[in-house]
Protein backbone atom coordinates (compact mmCIF):
# COMPACT_ATOMS: atom_id res chain seq x y z
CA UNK A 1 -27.53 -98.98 166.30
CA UNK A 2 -23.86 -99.69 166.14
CA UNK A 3 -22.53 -102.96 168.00
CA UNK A 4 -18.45 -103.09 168.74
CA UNK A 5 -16.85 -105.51 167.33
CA UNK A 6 -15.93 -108.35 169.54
CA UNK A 7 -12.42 -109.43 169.75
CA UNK A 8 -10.96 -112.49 168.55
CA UNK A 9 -11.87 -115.97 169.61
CA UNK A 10 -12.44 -119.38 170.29
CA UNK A 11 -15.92 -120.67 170.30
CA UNK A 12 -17.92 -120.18 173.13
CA UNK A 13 -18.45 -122.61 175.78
CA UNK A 14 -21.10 -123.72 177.39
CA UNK A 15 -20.67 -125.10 181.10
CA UNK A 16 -23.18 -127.82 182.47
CA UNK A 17 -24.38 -126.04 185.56
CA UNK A 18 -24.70 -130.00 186.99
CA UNK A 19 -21.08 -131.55 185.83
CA UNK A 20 -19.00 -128.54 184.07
CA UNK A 21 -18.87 -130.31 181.10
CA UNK A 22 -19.43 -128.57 177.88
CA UNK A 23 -22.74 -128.13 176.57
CA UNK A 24 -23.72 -129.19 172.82
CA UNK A 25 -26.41 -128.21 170.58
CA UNK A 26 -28.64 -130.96 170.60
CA UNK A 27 -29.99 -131.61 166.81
CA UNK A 28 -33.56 -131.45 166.29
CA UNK A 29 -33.93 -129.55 169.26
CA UNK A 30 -34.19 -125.92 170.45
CA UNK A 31 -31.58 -127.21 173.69
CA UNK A 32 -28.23 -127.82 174.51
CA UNK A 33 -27.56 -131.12 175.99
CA UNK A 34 -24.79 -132.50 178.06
CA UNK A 35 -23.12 -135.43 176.54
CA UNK A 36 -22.30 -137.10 179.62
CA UNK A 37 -24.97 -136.09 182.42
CA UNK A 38 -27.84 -135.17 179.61
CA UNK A 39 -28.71 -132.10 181.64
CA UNK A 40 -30.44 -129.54 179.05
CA UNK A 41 -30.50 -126.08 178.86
CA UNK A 42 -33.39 -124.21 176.14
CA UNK A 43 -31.45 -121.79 174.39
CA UNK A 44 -32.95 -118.18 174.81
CA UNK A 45 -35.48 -117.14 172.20
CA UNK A 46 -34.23 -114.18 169.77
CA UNK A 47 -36.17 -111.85 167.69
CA UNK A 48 -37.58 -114.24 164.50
CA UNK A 49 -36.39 -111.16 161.73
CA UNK A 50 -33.14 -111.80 160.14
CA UNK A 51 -31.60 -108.65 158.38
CA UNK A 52 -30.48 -108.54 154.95
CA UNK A 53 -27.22 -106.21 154.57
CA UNK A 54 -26.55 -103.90 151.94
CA UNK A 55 -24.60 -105.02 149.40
CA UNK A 56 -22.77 -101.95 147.86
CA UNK A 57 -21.76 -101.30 151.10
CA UNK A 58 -19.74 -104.28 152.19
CA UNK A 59 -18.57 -105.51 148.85
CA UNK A 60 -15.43 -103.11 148.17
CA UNK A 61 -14.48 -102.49 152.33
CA UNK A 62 -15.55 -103.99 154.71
CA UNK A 63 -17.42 -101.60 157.42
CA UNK A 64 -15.69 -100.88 160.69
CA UNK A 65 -18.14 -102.13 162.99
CA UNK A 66 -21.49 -103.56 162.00
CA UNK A 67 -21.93 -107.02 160.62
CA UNK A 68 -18.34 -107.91 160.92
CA UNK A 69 -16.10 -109.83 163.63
CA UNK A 70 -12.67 -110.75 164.14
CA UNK A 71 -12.34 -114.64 163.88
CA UNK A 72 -9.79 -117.04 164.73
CA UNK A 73 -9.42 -120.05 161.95
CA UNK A 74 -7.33 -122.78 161.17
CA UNK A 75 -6.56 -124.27 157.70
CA UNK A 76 -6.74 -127.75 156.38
CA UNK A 77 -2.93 -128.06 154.17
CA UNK A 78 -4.79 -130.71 152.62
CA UNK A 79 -8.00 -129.19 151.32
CA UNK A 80 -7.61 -125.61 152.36
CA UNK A 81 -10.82 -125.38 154.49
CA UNK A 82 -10.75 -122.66 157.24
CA UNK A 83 -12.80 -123.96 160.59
CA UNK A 84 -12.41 -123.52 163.90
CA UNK A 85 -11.41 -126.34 166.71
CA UNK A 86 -13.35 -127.00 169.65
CA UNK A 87 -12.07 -125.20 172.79
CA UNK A 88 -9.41 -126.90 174.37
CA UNK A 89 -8.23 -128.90 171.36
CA UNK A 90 -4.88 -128.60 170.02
CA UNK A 91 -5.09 -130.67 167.13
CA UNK A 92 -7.67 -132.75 165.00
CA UNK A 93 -8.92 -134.41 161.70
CA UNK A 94 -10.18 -131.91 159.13
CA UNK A 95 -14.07 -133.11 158.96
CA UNK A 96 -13.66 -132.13 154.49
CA UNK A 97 -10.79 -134.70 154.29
CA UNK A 98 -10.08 -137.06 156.87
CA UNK A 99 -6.71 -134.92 156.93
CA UNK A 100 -4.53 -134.28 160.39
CA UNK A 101 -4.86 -130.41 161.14
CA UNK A 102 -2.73 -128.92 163.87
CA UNK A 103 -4.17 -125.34 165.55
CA UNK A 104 -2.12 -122.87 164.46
CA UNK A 105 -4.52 -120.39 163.98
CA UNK A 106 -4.78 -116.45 162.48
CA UNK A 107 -7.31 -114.31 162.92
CA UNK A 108 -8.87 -112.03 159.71
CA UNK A 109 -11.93 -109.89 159.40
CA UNK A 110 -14.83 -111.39 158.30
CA UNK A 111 -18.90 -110.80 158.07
CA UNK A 112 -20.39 -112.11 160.30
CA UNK A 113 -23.41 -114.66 159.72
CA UNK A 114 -26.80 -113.26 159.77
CA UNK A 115 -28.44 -116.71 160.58
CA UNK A 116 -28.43 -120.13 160.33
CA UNK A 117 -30.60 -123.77 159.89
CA UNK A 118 -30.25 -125.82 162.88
CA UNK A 119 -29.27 -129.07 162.59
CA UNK A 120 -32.35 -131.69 162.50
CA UNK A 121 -30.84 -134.92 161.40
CA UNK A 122 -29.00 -136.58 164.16
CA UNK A 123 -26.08 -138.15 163.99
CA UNK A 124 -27.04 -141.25 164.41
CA UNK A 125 -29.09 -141.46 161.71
CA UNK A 126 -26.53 -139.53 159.70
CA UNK A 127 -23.99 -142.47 160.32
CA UNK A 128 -27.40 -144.45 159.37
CA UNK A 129 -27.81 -143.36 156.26
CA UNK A 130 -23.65 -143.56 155.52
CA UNK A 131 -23.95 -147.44 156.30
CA UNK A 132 -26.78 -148.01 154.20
CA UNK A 133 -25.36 -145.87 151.56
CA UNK A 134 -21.78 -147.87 151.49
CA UNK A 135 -23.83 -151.02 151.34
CA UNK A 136 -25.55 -149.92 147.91
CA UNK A 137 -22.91 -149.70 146.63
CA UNK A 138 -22.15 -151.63 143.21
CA UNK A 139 -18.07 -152.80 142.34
CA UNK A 140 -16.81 -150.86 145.49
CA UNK A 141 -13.59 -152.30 146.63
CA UNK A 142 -14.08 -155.14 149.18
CA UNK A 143 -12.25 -153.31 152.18
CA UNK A 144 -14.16 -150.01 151.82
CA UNK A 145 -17.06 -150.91 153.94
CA UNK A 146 -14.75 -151.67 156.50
CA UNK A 147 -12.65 -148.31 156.11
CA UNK A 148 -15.42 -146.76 155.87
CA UNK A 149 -17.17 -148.26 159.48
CA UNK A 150 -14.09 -146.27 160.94
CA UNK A 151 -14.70 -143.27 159.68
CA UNK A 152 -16.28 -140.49 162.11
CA UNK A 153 -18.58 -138.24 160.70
CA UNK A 154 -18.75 -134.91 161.52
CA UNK A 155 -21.24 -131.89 161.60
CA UNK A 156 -20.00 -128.96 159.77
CA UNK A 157 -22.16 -125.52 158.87
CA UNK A 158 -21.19 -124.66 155.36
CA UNK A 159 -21.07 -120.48 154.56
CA UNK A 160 -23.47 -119.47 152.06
CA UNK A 161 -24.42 -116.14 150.82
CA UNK A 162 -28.26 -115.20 149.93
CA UNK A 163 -28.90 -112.37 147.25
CA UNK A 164 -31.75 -110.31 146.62
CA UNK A 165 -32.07 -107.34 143.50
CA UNK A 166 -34.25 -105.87 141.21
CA UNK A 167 -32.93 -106.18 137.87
CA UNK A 168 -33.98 -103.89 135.03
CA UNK A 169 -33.06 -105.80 131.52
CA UNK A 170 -32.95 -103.89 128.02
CA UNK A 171 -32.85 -106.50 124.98
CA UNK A 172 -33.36 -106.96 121.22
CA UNK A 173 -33.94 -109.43 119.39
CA UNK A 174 -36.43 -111.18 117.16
CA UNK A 175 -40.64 -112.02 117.40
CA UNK A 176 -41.10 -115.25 114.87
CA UNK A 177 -44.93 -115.60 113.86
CA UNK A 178 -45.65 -118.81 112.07
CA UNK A 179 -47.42 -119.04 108.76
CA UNK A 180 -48.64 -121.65 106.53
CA UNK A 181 -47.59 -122.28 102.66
CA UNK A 182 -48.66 -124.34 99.95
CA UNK A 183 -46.45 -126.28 98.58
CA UNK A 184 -46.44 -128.64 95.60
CA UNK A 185 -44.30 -131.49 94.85
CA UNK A 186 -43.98 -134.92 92.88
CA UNK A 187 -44.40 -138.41 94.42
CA UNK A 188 -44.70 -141.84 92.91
CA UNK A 189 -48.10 -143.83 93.89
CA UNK A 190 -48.68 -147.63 94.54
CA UNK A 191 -48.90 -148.22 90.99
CA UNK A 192 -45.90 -146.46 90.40
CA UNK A 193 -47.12 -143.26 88.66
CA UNK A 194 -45.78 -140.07 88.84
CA UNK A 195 -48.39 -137.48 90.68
CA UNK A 196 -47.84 -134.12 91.38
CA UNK A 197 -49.59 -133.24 94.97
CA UNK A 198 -50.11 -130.15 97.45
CA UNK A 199 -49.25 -129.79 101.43
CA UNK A 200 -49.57 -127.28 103.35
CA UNK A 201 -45.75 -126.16 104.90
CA UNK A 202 -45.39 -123.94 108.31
CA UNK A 203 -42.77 -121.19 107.70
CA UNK A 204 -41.56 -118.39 110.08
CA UNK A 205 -41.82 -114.70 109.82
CA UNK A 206 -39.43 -112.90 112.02
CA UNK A 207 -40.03 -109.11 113.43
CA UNK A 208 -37.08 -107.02 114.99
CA UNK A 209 -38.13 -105.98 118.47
CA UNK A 210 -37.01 -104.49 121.43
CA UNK A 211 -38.02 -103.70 125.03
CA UNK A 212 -37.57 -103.66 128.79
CA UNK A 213 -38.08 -106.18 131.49
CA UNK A 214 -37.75 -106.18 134.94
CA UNK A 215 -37.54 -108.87 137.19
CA UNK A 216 -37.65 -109.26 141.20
CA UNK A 217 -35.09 -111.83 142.89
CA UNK A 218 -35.58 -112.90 146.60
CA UNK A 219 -32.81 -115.47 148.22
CA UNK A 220 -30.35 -116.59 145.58
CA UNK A 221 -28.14 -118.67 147.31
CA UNK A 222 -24.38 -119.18 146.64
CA UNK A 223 -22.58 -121.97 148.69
CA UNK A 224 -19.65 -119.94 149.95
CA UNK A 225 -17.27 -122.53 150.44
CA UNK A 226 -14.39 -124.08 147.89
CA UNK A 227 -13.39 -127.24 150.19
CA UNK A 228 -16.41 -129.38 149.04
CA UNK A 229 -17.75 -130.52 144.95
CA UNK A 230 -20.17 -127.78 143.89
CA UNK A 231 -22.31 -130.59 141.75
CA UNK A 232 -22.26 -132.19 144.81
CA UNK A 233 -23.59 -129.12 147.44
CA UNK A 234 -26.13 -128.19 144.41
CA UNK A 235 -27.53 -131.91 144.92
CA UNK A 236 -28.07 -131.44 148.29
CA UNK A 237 -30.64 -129.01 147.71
CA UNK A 238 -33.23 -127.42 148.94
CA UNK A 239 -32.43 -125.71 151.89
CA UNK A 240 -35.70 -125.13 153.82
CA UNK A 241 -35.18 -121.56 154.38
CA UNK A 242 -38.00 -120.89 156.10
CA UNK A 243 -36.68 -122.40 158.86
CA UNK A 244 -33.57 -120.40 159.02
CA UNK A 245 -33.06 -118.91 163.03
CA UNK A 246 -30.85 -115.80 163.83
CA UNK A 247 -27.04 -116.63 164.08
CA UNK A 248 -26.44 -117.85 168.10
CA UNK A 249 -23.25 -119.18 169.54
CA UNK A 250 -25.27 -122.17 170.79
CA UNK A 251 -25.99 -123.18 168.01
CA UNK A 252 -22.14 -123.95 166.90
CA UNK A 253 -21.84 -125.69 170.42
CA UNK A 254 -20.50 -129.42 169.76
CA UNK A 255 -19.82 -128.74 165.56
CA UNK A 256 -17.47 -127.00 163.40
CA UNK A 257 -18.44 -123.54 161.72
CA UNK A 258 -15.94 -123.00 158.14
CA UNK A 259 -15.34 -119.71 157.03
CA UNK A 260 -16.27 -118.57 153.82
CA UNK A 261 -13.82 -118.85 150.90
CA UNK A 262 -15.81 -117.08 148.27
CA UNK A 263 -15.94 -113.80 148.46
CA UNK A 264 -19.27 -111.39 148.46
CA UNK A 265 -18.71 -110.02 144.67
CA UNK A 266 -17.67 -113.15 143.51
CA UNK A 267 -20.80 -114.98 144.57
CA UNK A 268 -23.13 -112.37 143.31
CA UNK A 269 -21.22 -112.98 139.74
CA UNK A 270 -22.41 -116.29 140.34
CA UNK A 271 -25.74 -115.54 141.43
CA UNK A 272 -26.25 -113.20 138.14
CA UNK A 273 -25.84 -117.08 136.45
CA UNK A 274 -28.95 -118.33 138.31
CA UNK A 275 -30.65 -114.75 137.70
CA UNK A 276 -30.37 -115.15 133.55
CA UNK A 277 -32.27 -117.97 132.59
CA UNK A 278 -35.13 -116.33 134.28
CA UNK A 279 -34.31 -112.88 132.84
CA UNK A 280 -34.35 -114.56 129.69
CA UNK A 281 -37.84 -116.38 130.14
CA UNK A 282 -39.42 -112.97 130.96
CA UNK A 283 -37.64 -111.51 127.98
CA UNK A 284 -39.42 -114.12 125.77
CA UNK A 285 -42.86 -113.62 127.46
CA UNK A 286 -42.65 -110.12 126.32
CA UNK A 287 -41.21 -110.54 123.19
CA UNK A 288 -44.28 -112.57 122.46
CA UNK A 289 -45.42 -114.34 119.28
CA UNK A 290 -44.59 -117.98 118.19
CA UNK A 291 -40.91 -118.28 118.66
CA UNK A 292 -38.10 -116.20 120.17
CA UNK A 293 -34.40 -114.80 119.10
CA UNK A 294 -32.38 -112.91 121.70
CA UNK A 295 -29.77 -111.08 120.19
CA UNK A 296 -28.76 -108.41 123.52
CA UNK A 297 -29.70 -108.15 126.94
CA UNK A 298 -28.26 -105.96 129.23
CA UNK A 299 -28.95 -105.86 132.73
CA UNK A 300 -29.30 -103.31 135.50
CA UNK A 301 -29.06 -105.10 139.07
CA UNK A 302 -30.18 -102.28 142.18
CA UNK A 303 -31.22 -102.76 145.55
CA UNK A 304 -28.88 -105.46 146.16
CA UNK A 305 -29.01 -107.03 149.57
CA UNK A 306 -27.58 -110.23 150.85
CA UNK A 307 -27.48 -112.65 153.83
CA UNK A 308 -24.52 -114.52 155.10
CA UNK A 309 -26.00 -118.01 156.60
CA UNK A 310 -24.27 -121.17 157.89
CA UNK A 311 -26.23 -124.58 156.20
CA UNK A 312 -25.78 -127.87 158.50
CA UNK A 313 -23.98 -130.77 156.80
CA UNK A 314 -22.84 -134.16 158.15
CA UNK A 315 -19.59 -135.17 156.44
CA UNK A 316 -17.94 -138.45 156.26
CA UNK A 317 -14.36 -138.10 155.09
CA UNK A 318 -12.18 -141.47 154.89
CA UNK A 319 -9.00 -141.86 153.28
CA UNK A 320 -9.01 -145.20 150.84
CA UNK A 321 -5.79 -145.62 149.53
CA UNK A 322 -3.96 -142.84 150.01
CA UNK A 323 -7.15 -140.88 148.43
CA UNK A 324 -10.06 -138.74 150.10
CA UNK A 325 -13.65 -139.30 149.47
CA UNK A 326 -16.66 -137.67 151.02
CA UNK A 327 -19.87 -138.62 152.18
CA UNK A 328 -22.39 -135.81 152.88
CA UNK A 329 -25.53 -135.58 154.04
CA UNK A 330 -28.23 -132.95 154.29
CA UNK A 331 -28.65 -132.15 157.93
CA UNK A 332 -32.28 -130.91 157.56
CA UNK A 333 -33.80 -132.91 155.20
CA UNK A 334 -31.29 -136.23 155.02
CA UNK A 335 -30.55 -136.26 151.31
CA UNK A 336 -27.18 -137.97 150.90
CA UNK A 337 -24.43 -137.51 148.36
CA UNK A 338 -21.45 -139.72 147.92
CA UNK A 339 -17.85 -139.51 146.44
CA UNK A 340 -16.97 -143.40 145.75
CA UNK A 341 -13.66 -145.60 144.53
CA UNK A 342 -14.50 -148.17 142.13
CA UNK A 343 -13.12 -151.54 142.70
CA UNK A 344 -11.07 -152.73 139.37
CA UNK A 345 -10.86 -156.17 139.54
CA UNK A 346 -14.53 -156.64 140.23
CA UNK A 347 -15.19 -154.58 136.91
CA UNK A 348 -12.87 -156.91 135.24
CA UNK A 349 -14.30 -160.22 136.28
CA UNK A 350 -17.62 -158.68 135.43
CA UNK A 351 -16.48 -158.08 131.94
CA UNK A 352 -14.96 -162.41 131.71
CA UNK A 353 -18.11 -163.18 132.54
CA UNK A 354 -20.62 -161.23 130.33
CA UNK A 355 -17.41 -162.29 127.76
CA UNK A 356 -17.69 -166.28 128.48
CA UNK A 357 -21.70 -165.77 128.48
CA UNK A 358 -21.00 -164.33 124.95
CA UNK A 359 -19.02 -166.89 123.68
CA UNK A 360 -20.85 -170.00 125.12
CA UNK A 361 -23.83 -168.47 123.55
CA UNK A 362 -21.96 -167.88 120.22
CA UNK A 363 -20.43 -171.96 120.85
CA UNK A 364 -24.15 -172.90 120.98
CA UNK A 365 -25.20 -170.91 118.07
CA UNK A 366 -22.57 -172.77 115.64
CA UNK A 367 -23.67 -176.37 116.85
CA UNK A 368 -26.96 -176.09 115.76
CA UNK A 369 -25.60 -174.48 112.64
């Protein structure tokens, strides 16, 4: 079935039938809640099944119709992440870098998500969790905690991509069988004689081989976005995609959505990195024996199919002198990551202590001398 394409535009609102005002996803929930009157509203049940797209045929055009969706975005000068305002605002603070944004936005073509994890963590217990965090932490400057109590923190869905393919791997290499020699050599004994003894020495025999693997890869997934540290996205794994829900605008009511900056081909180049050291595991398995060589693999991926989801993050971005640092935390299961200053003077008179412990140790040392 083919569904138009809907024209560009803001995010949907959602009107309180009690007050008018607008209606936010409330986290942890299945509802929208009104901030002000706490009226609720379930949001309307949607088939469970998520599709998976074919790859092939959105990665060189993009199709005219299906799966895709004029968008209006605005970008961050700062950090170069593409979101989209709340309706009605004009301007705001880019939630990836504490940066001023102004809503000047374009519209583009883009795929639209498939579905998404709800947010679960609150954001009270986000901010929670940021406090606590700040407070842990060793030689941070003095004022951070403070700059950092001012800080908002906001709920952002990151773009990723999920893969699936069959891959069919051709290789050669090398099957190493171990073996045992006896070996003879000289040694001198307590008495300080010269003996001549035997041991027994494992060597390696190595066998040319070659062969074909295949290997089956469900849900790869690729964080689609440039605007935020990879090592520190990868920390906050694992998603729990099981709970994953079809893409609904109510979902998006009350947070920010960013568009993806990687593109589909690229981040199945990257998901081929996550595919290999598996490939190469079931390449050893059948290459048997006691030890392994690979020398070539070369890999046939088919039946590609991907997702495009949105993962829920609560970000904490505060400028501390004249720098940005990030605070982010898992949205479903509350693992936090952290981008910190270090506070130089405190490492200093760290160091003039451990240096007059030193030396009044050393002072003591020579007096008893």
């Amino acid at each position: 079935m083919t569904t138009a394409t809907p024209p560009a535009s803001a995010q949907h609102q959602f009107p309180c039938a009690q007050c008018g005002a607008n209606l936010q996803f409330e986290p942890g929930t299945d509802s929208l809640k009104c901030p002000y009157c706490g009226t609720e509203q379930k949001i309307p049940t949607v088939p469970e099944h998520i599709p998976r797209l074919d790859f092939l045929a959105f990665v060189h055009e993009l199709p005219a119709t299906d799966g895709v969706a004029e968008t209006l975005t605005v970008h961050c000068t700062n950090c170069g992440a593409e979101t989209g305002l709340q309706p009605n605002v004009t301007a705001a603070l880019c939630p990836f870098c504490g940066g001023g944004i102004v809503a000047t936005a374009s519209s583009k073509k883009v795929i639209r998500p498939q579905g998404l994890l709800p947010f679960k963590i609150t954001r009270e217990q986000a901010s929670e969790k940021f406090r606590q965090w700040v407070a842990s932490l060793w030689f941070a400057p003095s004022a951070l905690k403070k700059q950092a109590e001012q800080s908002a923190i906001h709920g952002v869905y990151v773009p990723a991509w999920t893969y699936d393919s069959n891959t069919f791997t051709q290789y050669t290499g090398e099957r190493g069988e171990n073996y045992w020699e006896t070996e003879t050599y000289t040694e001198t004994d307590a008495q300080g004689n010269q003996v001549t003894r035997t041991r027994q020495v494992q060597k390696i025999r190595w066998w040319p081989v070659s062969g074909r693997v295949s290997n089956r890869f469900v849900d790869l997934i690729v964080m689609a976005t440039l605007t935020l540290p990879r090592k520190h996205l990868d920390r906050l794994q694992p998603w729990d995609l099981p709970a994953l829900v079809p893409y609904a605008d109510e979902y998006l009511s009350g947070f920010v959505a960013e568009s993806y900056q990687v593109p589909l081909a690229e981040g199945f180049e990257t998901a081929k990195g996550l595919m290999q050291p598996v490939i190469n595991s079931t390449i050893c398995r059948d290459i048997g024996g006691d030890h392994q060589r690979i020398h070539s693999a070369n890999t046939d991926y088919r039946d590609i199919m991907f997702k495009h989801l949105l993962m829920p993050v609560w970000i904490s971005a505060y400028q501390f002198q004249n720098k940005a640092y990030r605070f982010l935390v898992n949205a479903r299961t509350g693992h936090v990551q952290g981008e910190r200053p270090w506070s130089a003077a405190k490492i200093l008179i760290l160091i003039g202590i451990i240096l007059a412990i030193v030396g009044i140790i050393a002072t003591i040392a020579a007096m008893n001398k």
